[in-house]
N, C-alpha and C. Protein backbone atom coordinates (compact mmCIF):
# COMPACT_ATOMS: atom_id res chain seq x y z
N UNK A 1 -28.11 -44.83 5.02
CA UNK A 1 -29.48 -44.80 5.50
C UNK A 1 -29.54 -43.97 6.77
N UNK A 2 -30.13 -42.52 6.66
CA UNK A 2 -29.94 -41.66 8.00
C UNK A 2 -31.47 -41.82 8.05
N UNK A 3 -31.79 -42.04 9.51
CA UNK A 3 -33.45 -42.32 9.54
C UNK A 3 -33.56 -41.09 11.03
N UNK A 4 -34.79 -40.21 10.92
CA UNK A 4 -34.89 -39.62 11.89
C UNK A 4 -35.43 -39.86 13.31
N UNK A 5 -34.38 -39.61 14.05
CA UNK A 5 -34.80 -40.36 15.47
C UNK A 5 -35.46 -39.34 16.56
N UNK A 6 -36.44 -39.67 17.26
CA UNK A 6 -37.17 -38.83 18.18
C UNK A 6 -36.78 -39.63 19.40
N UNK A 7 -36.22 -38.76 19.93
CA UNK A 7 -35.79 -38.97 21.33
C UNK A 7 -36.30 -38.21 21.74
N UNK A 8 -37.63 -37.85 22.53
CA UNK A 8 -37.55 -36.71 23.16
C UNK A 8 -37.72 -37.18 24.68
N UNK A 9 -37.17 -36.38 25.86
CA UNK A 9 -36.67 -36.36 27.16
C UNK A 9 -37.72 -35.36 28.15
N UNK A 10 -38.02 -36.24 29.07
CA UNK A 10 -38.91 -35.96 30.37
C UNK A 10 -37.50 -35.63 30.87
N UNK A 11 -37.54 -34.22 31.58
CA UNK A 11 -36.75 -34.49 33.04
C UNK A 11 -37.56 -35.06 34.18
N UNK A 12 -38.55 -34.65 34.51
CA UNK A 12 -39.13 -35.40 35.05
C UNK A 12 -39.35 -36.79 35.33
N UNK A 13 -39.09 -37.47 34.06
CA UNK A 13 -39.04 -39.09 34.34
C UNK A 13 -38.15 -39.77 34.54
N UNK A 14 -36.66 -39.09 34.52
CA UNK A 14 -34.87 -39.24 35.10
C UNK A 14 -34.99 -39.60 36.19
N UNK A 15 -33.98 -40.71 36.61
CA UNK A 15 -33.63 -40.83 37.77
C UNK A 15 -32.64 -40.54 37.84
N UNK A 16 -31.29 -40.63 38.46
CA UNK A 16 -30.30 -40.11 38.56
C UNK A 16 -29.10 -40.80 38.06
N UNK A 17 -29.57 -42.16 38.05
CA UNK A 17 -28.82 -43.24 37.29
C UNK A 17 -29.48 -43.69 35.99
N UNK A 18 -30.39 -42.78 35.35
CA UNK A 18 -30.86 -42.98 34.33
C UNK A 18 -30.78 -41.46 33.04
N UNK A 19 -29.72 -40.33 33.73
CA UNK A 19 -30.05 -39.50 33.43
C UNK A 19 -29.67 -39.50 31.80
N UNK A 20 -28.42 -40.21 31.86
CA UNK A 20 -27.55 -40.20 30.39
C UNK A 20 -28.12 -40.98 29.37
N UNK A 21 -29.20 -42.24 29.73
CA UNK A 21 -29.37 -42.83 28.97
C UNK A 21 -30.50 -42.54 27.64
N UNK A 22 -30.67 -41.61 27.72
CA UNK A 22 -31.42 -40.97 25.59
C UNK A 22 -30.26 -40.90 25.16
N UNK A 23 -28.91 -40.19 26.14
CA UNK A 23 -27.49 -39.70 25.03
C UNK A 23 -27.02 -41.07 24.65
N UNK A 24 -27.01 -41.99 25.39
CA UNK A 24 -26.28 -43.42 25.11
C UNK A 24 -27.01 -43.32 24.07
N UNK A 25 -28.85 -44.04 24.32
CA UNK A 25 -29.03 -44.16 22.73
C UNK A 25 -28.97 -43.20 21.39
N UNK A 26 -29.06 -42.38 21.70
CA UNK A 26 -29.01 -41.27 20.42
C UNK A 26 -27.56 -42.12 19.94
N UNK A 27 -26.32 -41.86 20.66
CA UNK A 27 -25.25 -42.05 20.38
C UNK A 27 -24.49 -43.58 19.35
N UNK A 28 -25.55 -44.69 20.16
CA UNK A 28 -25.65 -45.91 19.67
C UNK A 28 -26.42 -45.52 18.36
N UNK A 29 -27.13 -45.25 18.16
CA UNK A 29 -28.26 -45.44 16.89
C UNK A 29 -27.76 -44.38 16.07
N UNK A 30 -26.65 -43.52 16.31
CA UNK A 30 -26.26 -42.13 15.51
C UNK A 30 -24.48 -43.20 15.16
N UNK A 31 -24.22 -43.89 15.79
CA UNK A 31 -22.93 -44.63 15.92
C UNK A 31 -21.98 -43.22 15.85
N UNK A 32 -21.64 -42.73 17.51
CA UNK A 32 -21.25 -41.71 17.54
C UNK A 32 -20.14 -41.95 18.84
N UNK A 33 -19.08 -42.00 18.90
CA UNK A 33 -18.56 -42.59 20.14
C UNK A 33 -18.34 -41.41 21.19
N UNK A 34 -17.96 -41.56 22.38
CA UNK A 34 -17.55 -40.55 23.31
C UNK A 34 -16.21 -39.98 23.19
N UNK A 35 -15.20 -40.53 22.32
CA UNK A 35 -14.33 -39.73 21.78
C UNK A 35 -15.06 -38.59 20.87
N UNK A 36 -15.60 -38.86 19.97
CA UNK A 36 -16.24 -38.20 19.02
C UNK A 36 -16.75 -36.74 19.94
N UNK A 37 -18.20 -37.28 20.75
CA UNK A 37 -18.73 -36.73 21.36
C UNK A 37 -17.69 -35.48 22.37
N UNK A 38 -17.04 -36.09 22.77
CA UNK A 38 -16.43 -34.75 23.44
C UNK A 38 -15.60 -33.86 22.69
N UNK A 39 -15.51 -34.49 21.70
CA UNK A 39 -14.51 -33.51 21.07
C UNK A 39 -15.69 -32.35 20.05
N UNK A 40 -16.67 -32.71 20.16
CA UNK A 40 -17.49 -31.82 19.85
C UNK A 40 -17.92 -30.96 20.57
N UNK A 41 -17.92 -31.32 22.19
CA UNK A 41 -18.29 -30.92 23.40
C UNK A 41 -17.14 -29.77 23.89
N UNK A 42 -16.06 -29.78 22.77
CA UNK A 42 -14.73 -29.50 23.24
C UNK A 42 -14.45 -29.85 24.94
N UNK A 43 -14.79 -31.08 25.20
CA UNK A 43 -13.50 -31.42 26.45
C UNK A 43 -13.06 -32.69 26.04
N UNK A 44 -12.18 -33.32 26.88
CA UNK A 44 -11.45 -34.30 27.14
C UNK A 44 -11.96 -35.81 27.03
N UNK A 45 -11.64 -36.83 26.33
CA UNK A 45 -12.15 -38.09 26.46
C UNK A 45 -12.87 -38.79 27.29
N UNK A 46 -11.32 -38.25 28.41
CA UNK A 46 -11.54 -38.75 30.24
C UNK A 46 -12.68 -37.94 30.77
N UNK A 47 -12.93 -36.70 30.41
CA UNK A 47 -14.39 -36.27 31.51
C UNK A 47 -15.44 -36.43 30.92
N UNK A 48 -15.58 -36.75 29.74
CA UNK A 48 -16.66 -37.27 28.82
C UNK A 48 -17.05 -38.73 29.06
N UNK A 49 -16.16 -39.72 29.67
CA UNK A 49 -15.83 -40.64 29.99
C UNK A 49 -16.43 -40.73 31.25
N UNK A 50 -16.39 -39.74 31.94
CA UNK A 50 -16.31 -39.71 33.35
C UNK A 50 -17.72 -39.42 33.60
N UNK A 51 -18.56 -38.67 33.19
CA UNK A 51 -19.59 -38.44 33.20
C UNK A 51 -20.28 -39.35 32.89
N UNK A 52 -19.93 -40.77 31.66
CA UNK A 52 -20.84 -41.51 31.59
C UNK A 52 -20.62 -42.78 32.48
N UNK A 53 -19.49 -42.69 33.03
CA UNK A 53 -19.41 -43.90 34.47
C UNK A 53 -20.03 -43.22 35.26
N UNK A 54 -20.08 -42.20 35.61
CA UNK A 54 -20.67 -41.59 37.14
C UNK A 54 -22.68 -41.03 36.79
N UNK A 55 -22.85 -41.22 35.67
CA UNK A 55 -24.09 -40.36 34.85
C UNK A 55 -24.75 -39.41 35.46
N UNK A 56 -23.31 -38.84 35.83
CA UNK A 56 -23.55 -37.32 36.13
C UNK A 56 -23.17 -36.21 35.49
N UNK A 57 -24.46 -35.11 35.06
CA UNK A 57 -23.89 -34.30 34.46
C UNK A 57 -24.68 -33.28 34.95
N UNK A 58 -24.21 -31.98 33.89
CA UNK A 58 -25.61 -30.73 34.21
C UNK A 58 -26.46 -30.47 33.15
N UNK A 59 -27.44 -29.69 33.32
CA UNK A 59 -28.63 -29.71 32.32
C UNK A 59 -28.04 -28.88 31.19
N UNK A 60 -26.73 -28.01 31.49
CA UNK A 60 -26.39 -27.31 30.50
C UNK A 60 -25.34 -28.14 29.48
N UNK A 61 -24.72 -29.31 30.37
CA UNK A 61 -23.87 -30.52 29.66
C UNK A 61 -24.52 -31.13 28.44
N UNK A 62 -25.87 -31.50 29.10
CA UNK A 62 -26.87 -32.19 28.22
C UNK A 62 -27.38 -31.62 26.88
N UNK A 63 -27.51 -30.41 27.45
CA UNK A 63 -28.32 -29.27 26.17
C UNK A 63 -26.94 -29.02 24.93
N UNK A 64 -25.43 -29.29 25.25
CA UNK A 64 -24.43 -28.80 24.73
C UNK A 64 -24.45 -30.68 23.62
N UNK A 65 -24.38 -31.48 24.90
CA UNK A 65 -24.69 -33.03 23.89
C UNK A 65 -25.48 -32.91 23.14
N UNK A 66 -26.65 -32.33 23.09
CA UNK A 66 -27.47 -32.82 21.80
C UNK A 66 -27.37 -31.74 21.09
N UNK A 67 -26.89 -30.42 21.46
CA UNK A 67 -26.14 -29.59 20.30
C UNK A 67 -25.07 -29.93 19.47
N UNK A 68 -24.83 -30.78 20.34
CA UNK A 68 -23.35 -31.36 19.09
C UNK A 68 -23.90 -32.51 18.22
N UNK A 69 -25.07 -33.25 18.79
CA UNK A 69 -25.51 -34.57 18.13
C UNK A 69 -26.66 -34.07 17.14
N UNK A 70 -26.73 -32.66 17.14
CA UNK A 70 -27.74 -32.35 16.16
C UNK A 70 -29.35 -32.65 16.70
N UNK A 71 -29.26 -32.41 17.95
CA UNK A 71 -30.69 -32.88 18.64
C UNK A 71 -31.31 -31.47 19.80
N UNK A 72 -32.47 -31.61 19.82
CA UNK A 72 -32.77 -30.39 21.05
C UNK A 72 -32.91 -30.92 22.34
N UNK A 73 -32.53 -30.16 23.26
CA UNK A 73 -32.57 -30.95 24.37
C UNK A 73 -33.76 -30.00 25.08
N UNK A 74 -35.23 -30.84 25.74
CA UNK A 74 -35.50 -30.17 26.11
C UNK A 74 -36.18 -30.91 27.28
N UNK A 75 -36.72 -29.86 28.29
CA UNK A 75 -37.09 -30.34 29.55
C UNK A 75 -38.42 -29.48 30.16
N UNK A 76 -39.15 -30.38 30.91
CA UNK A 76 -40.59 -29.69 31.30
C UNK A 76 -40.76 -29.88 32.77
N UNK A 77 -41.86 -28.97 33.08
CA UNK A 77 -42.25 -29.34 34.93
C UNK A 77 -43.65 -29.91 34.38
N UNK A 78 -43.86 -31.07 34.84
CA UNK A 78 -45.50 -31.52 34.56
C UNK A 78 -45.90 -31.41 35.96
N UNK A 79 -47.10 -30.96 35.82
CA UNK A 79 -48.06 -30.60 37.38
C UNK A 79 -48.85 -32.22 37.63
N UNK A 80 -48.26 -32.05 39.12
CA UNK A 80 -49.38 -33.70 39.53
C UNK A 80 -50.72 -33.12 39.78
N UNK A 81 -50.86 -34.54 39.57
CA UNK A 81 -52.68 -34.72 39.91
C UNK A 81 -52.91 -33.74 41.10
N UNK A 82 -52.29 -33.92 42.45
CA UNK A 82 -52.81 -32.98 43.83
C UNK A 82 -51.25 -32.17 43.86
N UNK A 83 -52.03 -31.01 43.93
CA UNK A 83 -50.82 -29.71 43.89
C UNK A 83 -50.50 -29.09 45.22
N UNK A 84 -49.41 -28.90 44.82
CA UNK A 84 -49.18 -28.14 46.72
C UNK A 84 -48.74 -26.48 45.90
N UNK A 85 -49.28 -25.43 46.54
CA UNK A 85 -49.28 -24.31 45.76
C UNK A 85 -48.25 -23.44 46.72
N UNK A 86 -47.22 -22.99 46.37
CA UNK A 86 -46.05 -22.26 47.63
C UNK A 86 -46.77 -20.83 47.80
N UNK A 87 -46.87 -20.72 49.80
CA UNK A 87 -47.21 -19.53 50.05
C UNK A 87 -45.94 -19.00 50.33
């Protein structure tokens, strides 16, 4: 039973200790482990590992995870309500 999952990702709505968590779930609901995952990522267990104790990564880490999980990774600037315009 493969059911299609929509994850789709605000950067905007990340905190910094929340950044990894769509990959957790994709990963849970895809039953995909971080062995798996990095070895698709081609690196190492341990920095695949490491990234999800510390849930730090880069936006190009992220975009490479859901290339391997078969997902798009994508990210937006949403404009607030009162704008500050750079002179």
């Amino acid at each position: 039973m493969n059911t299609e999952i929509n994850s789709s990702v605000n950067i905007a709505e990340m905190t910094s200790k929340k950044r990894l968590q769509p990959v957790r779930r994709v990963l849970f609901e895809e039953n995909v482990s971080y062995a798996q995952l990095a070895q698709a990522c081609k690196c190492s267990k341990q920095n695949m590992s490491l990234r999800f104790i510390n849930d730090d990564c880069k936006l190009s880490d992220m975009e490479k995870m859901a290339e391997a999980l078969g997902y798009e990774f994508t990210w937006t600037f949403t404009k607030k309500k009162k704008s500050r315009k750079v002179k």
